[in-house]
N, C-alpha and C. Protein backbone atom coordinates (compact mmCIF):
# COMPACT_ATOMS: atom_id res chain seq x y z
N UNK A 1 -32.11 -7.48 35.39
CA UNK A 1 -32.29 -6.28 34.58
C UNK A 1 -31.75 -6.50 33.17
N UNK A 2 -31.08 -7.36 33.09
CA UNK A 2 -29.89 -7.65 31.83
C UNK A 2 -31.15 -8.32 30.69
N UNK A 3 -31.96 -8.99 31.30
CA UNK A 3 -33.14 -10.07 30.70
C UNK A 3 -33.96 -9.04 30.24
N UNK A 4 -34.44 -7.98 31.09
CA UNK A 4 -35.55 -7.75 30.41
C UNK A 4 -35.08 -6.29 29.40
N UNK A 5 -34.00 -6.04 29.12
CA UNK A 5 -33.23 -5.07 28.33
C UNK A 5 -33.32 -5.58 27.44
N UNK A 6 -32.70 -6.88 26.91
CA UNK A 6 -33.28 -7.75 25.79
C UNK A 6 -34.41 -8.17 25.42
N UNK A 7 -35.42 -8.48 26.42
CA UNK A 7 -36.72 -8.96 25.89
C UNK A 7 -37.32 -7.39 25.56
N UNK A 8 -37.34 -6.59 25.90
CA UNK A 8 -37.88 -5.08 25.77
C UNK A 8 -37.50 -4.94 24.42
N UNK A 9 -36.14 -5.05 23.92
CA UNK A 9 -35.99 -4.47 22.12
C UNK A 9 -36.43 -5.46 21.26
N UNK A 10 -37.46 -6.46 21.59
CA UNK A 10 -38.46 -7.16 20.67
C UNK A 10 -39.64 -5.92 20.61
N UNK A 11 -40.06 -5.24 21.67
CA UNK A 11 -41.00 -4.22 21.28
C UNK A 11 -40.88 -3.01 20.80
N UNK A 12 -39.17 -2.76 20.63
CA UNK A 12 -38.76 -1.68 19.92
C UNK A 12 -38.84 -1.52 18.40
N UNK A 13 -39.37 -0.52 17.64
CA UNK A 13 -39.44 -0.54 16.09
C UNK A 13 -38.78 1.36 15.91
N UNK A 14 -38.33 0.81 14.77
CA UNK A 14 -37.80 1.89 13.86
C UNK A 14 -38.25 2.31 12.58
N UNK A 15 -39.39 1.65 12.61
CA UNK A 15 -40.62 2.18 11.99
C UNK A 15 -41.83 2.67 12.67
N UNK A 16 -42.04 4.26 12.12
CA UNK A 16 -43.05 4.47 12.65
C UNK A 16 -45.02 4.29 12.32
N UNK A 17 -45.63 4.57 12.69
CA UNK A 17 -46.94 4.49 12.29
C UNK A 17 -47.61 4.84 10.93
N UNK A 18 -46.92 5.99 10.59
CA UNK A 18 -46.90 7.26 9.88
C UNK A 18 -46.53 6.38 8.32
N UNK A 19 -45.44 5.57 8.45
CA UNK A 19 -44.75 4.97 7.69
C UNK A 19 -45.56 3.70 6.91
N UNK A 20 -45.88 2.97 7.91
CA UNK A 20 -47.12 1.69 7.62
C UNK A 20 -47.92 2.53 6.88
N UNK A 21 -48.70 3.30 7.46
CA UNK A 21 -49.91 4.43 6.43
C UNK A 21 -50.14 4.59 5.88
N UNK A 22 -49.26 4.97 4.83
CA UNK A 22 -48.84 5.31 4.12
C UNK A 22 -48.59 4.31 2.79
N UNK A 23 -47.79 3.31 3.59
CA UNK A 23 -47.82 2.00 2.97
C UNK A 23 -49.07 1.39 2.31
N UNK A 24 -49.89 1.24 3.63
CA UNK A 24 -51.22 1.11 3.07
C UNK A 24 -52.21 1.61 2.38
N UNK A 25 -51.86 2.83 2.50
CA UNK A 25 -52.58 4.04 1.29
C UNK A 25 -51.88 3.32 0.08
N UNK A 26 -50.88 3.31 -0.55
CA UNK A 26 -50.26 3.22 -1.65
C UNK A 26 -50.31 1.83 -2.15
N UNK A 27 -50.75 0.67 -1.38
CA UNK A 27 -50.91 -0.64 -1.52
C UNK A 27 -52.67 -0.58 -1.68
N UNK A 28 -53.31 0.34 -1.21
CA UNK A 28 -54.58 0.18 -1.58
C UNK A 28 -55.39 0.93 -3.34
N UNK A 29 -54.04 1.63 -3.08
CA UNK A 29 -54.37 2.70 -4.67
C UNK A 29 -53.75 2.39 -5.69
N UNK A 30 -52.31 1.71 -5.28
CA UNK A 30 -52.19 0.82 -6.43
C UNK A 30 -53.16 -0.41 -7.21
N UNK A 31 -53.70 -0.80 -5.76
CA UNK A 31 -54.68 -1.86 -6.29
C UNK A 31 -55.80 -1.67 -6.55
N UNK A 32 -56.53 -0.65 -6.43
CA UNK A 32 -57.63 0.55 -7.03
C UNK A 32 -57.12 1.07 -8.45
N UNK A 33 -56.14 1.06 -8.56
CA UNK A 33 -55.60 1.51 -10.10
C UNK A 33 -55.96 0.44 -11.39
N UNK A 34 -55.76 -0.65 -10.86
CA UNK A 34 -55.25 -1.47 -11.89
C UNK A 34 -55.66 -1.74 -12.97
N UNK A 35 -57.68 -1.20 -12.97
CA UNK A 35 -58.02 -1.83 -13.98
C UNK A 35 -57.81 -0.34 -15.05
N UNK A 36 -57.20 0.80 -14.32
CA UNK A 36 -57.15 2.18 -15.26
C UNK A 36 -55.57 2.36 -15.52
N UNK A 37 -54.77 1.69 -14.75
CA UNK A 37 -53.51 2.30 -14.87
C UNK A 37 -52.68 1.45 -15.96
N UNK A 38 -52.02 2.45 -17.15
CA UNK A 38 -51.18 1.48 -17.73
C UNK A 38 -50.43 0.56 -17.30
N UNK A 39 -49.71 -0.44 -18.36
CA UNK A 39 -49.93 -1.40 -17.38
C UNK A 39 -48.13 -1.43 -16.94
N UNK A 40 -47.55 -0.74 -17.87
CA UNK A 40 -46.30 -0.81 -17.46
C UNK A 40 -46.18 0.05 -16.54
N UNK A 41 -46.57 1.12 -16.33
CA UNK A 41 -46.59 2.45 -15.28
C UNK A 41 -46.75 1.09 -13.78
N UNK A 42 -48.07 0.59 -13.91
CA UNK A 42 -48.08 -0.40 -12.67
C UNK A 42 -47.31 -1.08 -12.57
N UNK A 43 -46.34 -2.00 -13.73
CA UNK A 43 -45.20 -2.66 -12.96
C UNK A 43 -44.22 -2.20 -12.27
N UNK A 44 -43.88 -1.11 -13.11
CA UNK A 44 -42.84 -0.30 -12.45
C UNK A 44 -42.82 0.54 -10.97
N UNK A 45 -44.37 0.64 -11.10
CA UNK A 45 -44.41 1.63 -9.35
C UNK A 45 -44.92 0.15 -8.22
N UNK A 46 -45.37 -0.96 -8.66
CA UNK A 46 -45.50 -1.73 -7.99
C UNK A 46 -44.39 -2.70 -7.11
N UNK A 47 -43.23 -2.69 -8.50
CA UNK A 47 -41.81 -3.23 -8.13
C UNK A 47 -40.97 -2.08 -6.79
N UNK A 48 -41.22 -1.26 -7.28
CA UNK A 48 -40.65 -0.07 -6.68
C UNK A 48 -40.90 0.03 -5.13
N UNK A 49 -41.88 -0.23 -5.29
CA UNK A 49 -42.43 -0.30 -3.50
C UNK A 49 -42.53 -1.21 -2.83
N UNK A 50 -42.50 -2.48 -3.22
CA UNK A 50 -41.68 -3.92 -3.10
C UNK A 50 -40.29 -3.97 -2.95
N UNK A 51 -39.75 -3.13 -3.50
CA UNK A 51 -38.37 -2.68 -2.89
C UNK A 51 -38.02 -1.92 -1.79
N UNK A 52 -38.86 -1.10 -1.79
CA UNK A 52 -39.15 -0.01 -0.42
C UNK A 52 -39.67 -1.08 0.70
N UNK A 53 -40.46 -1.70 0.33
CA UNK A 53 -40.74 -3.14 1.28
C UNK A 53 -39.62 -3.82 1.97
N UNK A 54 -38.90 -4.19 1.22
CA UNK A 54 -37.67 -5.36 1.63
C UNK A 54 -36.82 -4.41 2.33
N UNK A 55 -36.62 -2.67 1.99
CA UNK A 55 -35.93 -2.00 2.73
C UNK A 55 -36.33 -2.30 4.67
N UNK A 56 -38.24 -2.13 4.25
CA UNK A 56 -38.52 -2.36 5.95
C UNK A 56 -37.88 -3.27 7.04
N UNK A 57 -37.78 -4.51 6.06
CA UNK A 57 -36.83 -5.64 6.74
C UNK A 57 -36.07 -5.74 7.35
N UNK A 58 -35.19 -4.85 7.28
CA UNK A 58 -33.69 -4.22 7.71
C UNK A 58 -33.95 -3.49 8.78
N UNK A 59 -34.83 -3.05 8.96
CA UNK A 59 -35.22 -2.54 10.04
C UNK A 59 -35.72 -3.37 11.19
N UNK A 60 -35.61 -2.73 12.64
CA UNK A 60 -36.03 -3.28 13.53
C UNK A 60 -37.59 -2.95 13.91
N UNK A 61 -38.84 -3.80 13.77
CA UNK A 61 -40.14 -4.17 13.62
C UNK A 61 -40.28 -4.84 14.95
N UNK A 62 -42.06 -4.57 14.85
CA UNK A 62 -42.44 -5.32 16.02
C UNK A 62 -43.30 -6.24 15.76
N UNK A 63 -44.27 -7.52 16.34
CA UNK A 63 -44.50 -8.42 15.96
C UNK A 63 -45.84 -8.37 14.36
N UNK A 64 -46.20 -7.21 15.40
CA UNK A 64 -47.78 -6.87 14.43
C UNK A 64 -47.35 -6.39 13.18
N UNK A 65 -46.18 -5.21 13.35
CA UNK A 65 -45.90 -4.69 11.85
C UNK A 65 -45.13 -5.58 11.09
N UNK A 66 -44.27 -6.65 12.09
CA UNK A 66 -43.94 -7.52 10.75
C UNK A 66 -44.95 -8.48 10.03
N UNK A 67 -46.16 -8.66 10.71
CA UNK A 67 -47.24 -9.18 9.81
C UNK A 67 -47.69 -8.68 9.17
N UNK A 68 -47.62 -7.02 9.84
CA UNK A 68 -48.22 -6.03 8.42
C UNK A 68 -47.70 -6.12 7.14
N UNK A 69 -46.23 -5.57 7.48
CA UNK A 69 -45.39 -5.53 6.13
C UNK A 69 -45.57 -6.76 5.12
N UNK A 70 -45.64 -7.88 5.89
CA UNK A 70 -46.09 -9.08 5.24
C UNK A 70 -46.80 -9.19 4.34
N UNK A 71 -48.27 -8.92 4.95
CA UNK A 71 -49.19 -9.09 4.02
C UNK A 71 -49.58 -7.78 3.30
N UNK A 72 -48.66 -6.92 3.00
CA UNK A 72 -48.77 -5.79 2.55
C UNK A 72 -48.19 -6.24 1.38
N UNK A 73 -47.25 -6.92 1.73
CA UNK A 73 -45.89 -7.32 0.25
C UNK A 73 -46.43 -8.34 -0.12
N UNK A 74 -47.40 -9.26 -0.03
CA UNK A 74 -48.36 -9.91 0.00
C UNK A 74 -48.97 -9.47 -1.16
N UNK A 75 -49.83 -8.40 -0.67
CA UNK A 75 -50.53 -7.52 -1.99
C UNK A 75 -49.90 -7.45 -3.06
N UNK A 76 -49.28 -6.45 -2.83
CA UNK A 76 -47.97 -5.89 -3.71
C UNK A 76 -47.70 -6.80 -5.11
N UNK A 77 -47.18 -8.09 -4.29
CA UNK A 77 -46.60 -9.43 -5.12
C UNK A 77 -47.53 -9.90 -5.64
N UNK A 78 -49.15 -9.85 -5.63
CA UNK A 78 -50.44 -9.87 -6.16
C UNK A 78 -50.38 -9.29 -7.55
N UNK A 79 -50.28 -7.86 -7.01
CA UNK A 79 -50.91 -7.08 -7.86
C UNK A 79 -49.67 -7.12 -9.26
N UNK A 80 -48.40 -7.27 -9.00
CA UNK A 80 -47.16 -7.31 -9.89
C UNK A 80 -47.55 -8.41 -10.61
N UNK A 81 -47.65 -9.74 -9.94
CA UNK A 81 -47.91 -10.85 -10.75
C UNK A 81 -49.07 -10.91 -11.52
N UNK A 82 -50.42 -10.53 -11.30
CA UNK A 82 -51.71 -10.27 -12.16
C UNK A 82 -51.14 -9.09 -13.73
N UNK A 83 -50.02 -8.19 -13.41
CA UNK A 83 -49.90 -7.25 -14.36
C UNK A 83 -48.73 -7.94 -15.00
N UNK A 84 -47.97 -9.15 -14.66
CA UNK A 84 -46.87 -9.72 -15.54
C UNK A 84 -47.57 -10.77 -15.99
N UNK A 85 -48.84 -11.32 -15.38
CA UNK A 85 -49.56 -12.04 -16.26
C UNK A 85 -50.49 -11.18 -17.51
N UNK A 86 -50.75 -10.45 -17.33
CA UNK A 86 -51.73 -9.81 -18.43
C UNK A 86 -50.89 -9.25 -19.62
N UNK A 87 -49.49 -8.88 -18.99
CA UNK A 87 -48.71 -8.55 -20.11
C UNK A 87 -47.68 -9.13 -21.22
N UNK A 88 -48.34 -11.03 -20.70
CA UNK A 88 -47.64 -11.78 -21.27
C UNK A 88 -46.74 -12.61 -20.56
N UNK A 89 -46.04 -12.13 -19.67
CA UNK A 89 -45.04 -12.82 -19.11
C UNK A 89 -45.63 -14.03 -17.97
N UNK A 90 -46.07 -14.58 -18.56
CA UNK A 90 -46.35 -16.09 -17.73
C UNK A 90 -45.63 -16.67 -16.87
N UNK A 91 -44.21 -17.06 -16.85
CA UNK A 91 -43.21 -17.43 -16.74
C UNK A 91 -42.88 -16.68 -15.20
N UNK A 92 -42.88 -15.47 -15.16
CA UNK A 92 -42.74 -14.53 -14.05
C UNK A 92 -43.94 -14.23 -13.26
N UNK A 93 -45.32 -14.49 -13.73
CA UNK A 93 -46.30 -14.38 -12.83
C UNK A 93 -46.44 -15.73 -12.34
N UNK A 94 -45.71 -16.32 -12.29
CA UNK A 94 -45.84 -18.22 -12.01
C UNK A 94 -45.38 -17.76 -10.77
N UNK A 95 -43.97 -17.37 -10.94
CA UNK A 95 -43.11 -17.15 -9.90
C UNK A 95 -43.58 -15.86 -8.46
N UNK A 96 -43.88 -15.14 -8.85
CA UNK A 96 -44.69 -13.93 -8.08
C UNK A 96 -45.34 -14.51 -7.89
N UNK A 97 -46.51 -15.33 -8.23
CA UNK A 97 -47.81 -15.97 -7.37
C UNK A 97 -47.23 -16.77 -6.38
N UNK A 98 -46.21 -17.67 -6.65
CA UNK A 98 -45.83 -18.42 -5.79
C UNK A 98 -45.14 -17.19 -4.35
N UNK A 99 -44.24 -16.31 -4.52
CA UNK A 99 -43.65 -15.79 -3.80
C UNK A 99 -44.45 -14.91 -2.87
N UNK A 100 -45.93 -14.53 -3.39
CA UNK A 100 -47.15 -14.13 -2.70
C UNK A 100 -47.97 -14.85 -1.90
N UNK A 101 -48.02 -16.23 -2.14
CA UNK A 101 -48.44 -17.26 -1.39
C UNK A 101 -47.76 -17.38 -0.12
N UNK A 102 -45.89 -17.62 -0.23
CA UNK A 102 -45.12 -17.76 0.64
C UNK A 102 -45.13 -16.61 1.35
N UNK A 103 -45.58 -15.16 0.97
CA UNK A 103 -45.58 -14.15 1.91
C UNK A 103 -46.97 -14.51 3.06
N UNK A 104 -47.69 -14.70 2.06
CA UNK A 104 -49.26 -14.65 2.78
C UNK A 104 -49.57 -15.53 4.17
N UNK A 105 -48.70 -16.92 3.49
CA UNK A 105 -48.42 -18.33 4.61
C UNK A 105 -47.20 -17.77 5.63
N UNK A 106 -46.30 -16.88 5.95
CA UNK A 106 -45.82 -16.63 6.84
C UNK A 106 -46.41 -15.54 7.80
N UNK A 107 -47.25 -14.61 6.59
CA UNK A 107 -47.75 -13.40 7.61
C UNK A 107 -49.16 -14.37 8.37
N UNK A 108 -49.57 -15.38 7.79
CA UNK A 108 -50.39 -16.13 8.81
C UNK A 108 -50.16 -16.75 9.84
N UNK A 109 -48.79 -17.40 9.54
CA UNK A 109 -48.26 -18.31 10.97
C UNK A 109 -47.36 -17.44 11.97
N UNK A 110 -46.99 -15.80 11.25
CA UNK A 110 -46.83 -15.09 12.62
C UNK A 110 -48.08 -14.84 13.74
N UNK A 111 -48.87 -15.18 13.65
CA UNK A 111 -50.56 -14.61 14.30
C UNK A 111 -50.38 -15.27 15.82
């Protein structure tokens, strides 16, 4: 009984459905925005929820939503780096592309 008490809180999450959703609404409209939304307004709400991201982490997830969150922050780190490239900052969209790649290549080899 001791075994499967532990293997059971791998399927426990403290995130709910409601929460992902939401996520994905706001990861899809940010990226529906981009070619209308100023461009600093988009860095700033893009960073922002990339932070709200890394909050998910901390949380206890289950296998699928941690691929979600993944390739959600995935996006995210897309869409930040395309708007620190357009606004000049080269240097930092180097780095975000790379850190979007490394999201993208882990939310694949969780599968």
């Amino acid at each position: 009984m001791e075994t499967l008490k532990i293997v059971s809180r791998l399927n426990r999450s403290d995130v709910d459905g409601a929460t992902l959703g939401a996520l994905r609404i706001t990861t899809d409209r940010l990226c529906s925005e981009y070619p209308f939304m100023p461009s600093e307004q988009l860095l700033i709400e893009g960073r922002q929820w990339l932070r709200r991201i890394v909050e998910l982490h901390t949380k206890s997830l289950t296998l699928s939503q941690h691929r979600e969150v993944l390739a959600l922050s995935g996006w995210l780190a897309l869409l930040v780096g395309c708007v620190e490239y357009d606004t000049g900052d080269r240097h930092a969209a180097e780095s975000t592309r790379r850190a979007a790649l490394l999201l993208a290549t882990e939310s694949i080899t969780q599968r």
